[in-house]
C-alpha atoms as a PDB file:
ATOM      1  CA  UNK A   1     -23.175 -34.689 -13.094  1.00  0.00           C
ATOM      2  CA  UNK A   2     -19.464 -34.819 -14.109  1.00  0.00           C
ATOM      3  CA  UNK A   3     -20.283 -30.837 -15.983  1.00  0.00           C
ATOM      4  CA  UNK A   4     -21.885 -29.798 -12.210  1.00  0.00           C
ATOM      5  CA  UNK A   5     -18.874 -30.953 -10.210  1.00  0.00           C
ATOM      6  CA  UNK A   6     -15.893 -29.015 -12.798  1.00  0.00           C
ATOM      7  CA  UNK A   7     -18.490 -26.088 -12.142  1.00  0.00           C
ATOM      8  CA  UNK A   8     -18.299 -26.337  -8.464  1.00  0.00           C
ATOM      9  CA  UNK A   9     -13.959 -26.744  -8.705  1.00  0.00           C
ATOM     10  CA  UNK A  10     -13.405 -24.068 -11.110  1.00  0.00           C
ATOM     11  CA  UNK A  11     -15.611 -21.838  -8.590  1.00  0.00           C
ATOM     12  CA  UNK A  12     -13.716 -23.140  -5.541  1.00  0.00           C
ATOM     13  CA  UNK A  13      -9.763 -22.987  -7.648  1.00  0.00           C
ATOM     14  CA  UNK A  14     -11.539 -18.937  -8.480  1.00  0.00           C
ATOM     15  CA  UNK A  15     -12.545 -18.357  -4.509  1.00  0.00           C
ATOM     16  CA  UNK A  16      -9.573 -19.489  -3.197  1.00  0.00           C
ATOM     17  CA  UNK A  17      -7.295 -17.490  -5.559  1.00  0.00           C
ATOM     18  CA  UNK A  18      -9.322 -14.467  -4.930  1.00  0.00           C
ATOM     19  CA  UNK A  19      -8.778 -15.076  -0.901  1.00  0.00           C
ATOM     20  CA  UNK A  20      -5.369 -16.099  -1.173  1.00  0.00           C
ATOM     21  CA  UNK A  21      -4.698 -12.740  -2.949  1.00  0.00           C
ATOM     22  CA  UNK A  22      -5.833 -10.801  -0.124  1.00  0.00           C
ATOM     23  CA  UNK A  23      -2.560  -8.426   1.181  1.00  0.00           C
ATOM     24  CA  UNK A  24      -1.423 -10.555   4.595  1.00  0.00           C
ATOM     25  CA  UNK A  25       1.946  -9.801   4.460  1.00  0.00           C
ATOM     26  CA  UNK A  26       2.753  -7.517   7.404  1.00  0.00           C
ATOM     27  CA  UNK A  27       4.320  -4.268   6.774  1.00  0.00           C
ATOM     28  CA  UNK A  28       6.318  -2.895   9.172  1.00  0.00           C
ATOM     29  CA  UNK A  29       7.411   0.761  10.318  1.00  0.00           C
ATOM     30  CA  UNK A  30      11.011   1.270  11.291  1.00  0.00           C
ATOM     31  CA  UNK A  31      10.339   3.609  14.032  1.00  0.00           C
ATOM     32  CA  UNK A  32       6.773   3.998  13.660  1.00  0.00           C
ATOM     33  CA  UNK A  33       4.247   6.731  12.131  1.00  0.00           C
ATOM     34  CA  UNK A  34       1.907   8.704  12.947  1.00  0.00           C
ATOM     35  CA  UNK A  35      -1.711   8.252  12.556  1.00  0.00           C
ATOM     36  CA  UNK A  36      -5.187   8.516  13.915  1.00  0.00           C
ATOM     37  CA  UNK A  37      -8.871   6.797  14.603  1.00  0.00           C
ATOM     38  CA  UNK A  38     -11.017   8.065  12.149  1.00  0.00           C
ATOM     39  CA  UNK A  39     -14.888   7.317  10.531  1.00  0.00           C
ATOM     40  CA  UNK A  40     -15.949   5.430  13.917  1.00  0.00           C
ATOM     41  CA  UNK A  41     -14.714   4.837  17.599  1.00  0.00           C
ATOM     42  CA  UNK A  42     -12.837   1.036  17.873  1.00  0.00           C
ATOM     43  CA  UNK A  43     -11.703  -1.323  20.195  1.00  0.00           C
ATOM     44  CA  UNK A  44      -8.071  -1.812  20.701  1.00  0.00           C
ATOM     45  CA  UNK A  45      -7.791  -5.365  20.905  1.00  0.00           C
ATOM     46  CA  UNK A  46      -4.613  -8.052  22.601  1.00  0.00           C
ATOM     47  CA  UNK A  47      -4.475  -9.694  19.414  1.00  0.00           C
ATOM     48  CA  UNK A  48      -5.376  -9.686  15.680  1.00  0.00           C
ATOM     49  CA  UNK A  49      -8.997 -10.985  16.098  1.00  0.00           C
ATOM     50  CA  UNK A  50     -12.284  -9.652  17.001  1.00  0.00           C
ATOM     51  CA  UNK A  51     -12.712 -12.200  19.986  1.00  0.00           C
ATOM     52  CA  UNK A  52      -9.309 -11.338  21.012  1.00  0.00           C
ATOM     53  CA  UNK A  53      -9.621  -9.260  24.864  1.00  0.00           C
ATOM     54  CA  UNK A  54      -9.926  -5.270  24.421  1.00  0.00           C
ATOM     55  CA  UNK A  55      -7.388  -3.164  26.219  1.00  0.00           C
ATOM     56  CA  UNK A  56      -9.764   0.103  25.841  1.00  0.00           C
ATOM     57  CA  UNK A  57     -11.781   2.088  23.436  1.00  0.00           C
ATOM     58  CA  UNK A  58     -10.531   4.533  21.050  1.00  0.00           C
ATOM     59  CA  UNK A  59     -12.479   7.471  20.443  1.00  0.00           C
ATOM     60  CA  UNK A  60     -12.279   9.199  16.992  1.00  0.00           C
ATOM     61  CA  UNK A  61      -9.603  11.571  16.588  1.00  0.00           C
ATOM     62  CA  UNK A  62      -7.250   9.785  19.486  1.00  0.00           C
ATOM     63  CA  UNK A  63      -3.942   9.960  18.100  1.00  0.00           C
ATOM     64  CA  UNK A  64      -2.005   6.358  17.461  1.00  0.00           C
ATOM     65  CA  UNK A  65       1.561   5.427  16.440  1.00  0.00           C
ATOM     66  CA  UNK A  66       1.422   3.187  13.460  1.00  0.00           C
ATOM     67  CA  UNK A  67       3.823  -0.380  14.098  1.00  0.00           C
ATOM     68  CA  UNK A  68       2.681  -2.573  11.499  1.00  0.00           C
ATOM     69  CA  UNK A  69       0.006  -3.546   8.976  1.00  0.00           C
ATOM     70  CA  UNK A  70      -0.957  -7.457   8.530  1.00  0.00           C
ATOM     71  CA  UNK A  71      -4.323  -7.971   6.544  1.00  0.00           C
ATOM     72  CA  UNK A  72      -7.434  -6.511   7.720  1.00  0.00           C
ATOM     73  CA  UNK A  73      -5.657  -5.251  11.119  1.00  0.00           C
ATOM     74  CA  UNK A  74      -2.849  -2.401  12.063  1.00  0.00           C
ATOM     75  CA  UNK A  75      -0.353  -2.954  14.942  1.00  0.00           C
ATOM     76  CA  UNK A  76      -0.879   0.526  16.960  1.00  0.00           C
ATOM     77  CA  UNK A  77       0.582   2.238  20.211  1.00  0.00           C
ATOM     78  CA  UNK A  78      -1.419   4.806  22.228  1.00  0.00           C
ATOM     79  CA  UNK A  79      -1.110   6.233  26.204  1.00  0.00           C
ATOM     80  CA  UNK A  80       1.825   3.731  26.518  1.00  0.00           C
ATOM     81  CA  UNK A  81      -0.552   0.388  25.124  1.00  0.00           C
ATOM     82  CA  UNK A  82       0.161  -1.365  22.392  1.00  0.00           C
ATOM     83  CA  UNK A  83      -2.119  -3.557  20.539  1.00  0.00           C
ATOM     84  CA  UNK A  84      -4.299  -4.131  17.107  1.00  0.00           C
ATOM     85  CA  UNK A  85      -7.122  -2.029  15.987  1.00  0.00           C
ATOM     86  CA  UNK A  86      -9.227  -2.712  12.119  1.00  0.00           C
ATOM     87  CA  UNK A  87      -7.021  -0.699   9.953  1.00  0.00           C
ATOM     88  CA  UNK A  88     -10.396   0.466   8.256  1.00  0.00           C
ATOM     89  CA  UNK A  89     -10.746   2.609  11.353  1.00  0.00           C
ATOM     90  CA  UNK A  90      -7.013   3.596  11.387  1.00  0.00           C
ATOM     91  CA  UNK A  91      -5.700   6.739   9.570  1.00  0.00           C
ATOM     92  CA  UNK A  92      -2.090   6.621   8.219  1.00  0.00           C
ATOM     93  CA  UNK A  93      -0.604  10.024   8.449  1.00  0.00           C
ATOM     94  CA  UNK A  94      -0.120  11.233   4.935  1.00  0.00           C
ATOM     95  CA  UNK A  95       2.461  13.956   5.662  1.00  0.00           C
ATOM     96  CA  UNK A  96       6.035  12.797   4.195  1.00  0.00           C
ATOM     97  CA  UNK A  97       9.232  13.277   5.425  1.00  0.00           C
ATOM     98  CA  UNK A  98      12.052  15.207   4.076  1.00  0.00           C
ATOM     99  CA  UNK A  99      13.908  13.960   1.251  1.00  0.00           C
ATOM    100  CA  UNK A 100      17.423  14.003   1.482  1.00  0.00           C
ATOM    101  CA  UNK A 101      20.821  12.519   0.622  1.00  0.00           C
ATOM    102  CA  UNK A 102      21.412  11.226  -2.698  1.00  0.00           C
ATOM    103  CA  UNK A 103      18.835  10.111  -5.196  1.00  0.00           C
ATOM    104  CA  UNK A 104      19.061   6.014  -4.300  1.00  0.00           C
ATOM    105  CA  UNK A 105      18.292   7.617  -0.450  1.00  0.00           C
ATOM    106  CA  UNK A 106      15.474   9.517  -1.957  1.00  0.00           C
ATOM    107  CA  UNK A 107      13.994   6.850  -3.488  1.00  0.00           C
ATOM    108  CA  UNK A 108      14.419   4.743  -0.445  1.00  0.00           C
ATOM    109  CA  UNK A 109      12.329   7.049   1.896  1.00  0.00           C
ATOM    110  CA  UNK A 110       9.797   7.710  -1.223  1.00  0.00           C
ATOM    111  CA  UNK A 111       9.328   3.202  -1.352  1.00  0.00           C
ATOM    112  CA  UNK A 112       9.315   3.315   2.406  1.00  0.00           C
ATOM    113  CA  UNK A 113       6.502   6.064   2.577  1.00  0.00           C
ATOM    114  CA  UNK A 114       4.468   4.291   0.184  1.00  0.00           C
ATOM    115  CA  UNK A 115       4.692   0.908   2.302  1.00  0.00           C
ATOM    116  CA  UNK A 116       2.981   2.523   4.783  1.00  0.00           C
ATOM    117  CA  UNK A 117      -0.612   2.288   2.672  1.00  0.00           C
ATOM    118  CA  UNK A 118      -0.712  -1.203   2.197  1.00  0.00           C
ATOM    119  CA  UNK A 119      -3.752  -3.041   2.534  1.00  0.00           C
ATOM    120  CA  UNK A 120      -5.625   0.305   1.703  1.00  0.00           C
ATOM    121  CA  UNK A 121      -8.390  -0.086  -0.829  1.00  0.00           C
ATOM    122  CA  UNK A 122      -8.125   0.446  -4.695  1.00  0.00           C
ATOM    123  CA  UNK A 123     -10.789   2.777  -6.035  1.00  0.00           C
ATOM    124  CA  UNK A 124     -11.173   3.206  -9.688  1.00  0.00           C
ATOM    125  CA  UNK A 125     -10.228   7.012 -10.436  1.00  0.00           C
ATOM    126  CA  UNK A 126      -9.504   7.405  -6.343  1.00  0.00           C
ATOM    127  CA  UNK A 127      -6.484   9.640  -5.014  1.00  0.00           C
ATOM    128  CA  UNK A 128      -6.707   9.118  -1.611  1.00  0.00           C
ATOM    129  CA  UNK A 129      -4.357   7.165   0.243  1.00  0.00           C
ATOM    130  CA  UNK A 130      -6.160   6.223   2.954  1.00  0.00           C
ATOM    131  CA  UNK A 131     -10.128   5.329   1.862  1.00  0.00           C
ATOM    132  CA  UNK A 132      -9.092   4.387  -2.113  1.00  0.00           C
ATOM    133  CA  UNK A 133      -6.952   4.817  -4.730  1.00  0.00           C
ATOM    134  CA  UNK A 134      -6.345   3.363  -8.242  1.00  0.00           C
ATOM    135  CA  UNK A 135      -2.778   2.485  -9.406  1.00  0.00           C
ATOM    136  CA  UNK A 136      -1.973   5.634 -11.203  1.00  0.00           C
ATOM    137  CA  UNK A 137      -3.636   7.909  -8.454  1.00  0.00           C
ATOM    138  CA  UNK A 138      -1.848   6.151  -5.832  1.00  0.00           C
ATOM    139  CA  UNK A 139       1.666   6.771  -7.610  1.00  0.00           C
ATOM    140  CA  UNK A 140       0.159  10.504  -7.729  1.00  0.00           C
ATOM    141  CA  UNK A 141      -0.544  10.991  -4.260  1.00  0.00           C
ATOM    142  CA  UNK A 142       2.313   9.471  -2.855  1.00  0.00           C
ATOM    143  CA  UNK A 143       5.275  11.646  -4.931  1.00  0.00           C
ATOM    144  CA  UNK A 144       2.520  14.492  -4.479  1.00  0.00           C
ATOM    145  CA  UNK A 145       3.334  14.314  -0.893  1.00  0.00           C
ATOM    146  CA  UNK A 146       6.987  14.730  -1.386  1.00  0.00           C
ATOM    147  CA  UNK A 147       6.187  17.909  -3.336  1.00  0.00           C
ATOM    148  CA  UNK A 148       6.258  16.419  -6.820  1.00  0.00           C
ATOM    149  CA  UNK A 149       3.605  16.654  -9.678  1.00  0.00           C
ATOM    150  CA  UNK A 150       2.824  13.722 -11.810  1.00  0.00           C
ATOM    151  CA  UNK A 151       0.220  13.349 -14.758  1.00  0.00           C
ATOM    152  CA  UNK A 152      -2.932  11.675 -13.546  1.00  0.00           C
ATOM    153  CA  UNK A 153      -3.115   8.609 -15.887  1.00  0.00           C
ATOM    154  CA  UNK A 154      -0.789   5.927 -16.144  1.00  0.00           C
ATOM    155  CA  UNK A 155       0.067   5.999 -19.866  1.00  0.00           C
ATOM    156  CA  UNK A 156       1.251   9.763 -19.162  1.00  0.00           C
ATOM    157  CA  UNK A 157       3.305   9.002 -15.847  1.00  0.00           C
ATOM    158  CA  UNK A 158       5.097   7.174 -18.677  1.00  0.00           C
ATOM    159  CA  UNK A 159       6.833  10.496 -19.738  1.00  0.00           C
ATOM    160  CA  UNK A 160       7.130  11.384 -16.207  1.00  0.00           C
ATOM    161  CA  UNK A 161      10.726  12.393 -14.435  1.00  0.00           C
ATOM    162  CA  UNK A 162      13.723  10.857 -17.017  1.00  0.00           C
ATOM    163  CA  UNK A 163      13.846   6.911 -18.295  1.00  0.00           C
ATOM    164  CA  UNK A 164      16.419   4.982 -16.804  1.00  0.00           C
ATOM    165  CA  UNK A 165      17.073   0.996 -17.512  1.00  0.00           C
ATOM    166  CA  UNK A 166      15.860  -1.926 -15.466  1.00  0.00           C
ATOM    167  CA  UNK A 167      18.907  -2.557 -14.841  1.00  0.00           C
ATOM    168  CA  UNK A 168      19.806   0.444 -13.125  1.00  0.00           C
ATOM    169  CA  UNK A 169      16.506   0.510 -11.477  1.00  0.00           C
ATOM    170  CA  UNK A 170      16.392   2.011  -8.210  1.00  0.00           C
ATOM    171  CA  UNK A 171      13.581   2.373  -4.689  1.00  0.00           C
ATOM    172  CA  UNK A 172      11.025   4.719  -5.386  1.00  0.00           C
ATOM    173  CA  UNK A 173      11.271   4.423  -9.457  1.00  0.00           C
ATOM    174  CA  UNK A 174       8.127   4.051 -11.051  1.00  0.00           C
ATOM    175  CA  UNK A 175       7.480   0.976 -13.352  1.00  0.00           C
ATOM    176  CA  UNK A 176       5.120   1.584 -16.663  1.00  0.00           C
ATOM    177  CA  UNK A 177       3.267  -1.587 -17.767  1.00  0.00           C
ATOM    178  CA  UNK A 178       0.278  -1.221 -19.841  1.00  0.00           C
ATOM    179  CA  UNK A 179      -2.306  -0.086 -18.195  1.00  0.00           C
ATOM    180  CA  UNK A 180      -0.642  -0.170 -15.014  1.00  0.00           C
ATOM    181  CA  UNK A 181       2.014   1.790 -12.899  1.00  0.00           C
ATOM    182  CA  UNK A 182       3.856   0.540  -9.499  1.00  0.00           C
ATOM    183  CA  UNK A 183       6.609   1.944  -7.363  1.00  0.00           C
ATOM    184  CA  UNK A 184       9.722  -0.029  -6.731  1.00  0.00           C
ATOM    185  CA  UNK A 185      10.687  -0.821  -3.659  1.00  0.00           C
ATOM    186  CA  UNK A 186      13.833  -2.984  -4.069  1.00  0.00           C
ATOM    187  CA  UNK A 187      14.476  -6.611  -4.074  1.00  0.00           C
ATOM    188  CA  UNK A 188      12.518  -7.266  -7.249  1.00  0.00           C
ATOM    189  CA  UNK A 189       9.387  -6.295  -5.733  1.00  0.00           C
ATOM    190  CA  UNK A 190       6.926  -3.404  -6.076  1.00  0.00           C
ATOM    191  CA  UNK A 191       3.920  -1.547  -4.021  1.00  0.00           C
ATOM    192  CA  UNK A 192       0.940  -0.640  -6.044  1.00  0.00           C
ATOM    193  CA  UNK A 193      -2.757  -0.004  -5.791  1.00  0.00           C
ATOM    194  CA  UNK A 194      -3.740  -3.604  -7.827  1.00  0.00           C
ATOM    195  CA  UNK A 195      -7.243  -4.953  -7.782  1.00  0.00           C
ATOM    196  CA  UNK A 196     -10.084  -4.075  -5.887  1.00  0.00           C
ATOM    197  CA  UNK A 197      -9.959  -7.178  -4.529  1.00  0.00           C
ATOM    198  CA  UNK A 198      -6.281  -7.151  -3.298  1.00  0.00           C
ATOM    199  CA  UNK A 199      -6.448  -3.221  -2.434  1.00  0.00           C
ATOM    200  CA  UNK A 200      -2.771  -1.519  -2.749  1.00  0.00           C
ATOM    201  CA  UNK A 201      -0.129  -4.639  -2.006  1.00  0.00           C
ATOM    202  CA  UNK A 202       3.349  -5.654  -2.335  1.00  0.00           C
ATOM    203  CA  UNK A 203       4.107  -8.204  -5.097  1.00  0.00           C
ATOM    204  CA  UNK A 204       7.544 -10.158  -5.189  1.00  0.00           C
ATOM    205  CA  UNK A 205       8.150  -9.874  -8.660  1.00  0.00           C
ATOM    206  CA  UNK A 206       8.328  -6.711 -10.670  1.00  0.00           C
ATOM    207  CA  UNK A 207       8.629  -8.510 -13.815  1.00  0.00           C
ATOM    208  CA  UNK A 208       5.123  -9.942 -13.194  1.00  0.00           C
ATOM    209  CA  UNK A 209       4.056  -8.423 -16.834  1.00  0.00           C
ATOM    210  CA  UNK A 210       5.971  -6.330 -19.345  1.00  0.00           C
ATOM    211  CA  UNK A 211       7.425  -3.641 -18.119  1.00  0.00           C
ATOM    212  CA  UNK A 212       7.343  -0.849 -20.785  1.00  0.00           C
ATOM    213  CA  UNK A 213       8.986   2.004 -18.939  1.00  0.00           C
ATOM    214  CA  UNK A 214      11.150   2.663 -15.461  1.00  0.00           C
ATOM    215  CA  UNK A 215      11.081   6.258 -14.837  1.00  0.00           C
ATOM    216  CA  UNK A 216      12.875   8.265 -11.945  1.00  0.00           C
ATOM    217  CA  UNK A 217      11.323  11.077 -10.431  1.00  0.00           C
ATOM    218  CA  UNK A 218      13.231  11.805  -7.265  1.00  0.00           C
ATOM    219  CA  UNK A 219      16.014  14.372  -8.510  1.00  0.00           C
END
């Protein structure tokens, strides 16, 4: 009986850490981004809940502006509404904006950019920003979209752009673990594309493992 019942808590201590991981934290845009309904009409809803009241139907293709992200739902804006749509339905515009300014400002709008896909899935071997990406092919896609060309694994985006020191780390460096590759984004946190379970997330603390490598890319 008392082997059945440390079964039964490791399996709950296991669910709950595996729930708990899921990526709530809400992700704002400053002004907003563009984006779009896409794989299936949806509802656009009062609040973040599928009982909440709908304010109208989206068709696919409608055009939306992108507010937020908070777990499974997106903040949106379309014909003058604003409410909360499944972000599964919601495509994030994956067209980047100019970089300019020095290289910290670069690698500010290259971390803010990358923001914008959280709560997207991880896909082992997947590129795409929107329906799945793994960590290395998410670091990819995102400095592909500012023009830049990075190896594909994330051993080799170890030798990427030039080494600089963690001290002297900057927004939009990437950070080389083993096995394992994340974008800065200040504050001692970092984006990446994690676990299938957690999709692409922020985490608080960049030192979570050793860090190997901190490469700059933006020039």
């Amino acid at each position: 009986m008392k082997k059945v019942v440390i079964i039964i808590l490791t399996f709950l201590l296991i669910f709950t850490a595996t729930v708990s991981t899921y990526p709530q934290q809400e992700v704002a845009a400053a002004s907003g981004y563009s984006g779009k309904i896409f794989r299936h009409w949806c509802k656009l809803r009062t609040k973040k809940s599928k009982s909440s009241k709908t304010i109208m139907k989206l068709k696919t293709g409608t055009k939306v502006t992108v507010l937020s992200t908070s777990g499974q739902w997106r903040k949106i804006k379309v014909k003058g509404k604003t409410g909360y749509a499944l972000k599964k339905y919601v495509y994030i515009n994956t067209n980047a904006p100019r970089l300019t300014g020095s290289t910290y400002n670069k690698g500010k709008t290259v971390a803010s950019f990358a923001k914008r896909f959280v709560g997207n899935p991880y896909r082992w071997g997947g590129t795409n920003l929107n329906t799945g990406a793994d960590c290395s092919g998410f670091v990819k896609s995102v400095y592909k979209a500012f023009g830049y060309s990075l190896p594909r694994t994330s051993s080799s985006q170890r030798k990427a752009g030039r080494k600089v020191s963690y001290k002297n780390i900057q927004p939009g460096d990437i950070i080389c673990y083993s096995g394992h590759v994340a974008i800065y984004i200040g504050g001692g946190k970092i984006v990446h594309a994690s676990t299938k379970s957690t999709g692409i997330k922020i985490s608080s603390n960049a030192k979570y493992r050793k860090i190997l490598s901190v490469r700059r890319i933006v020039k």
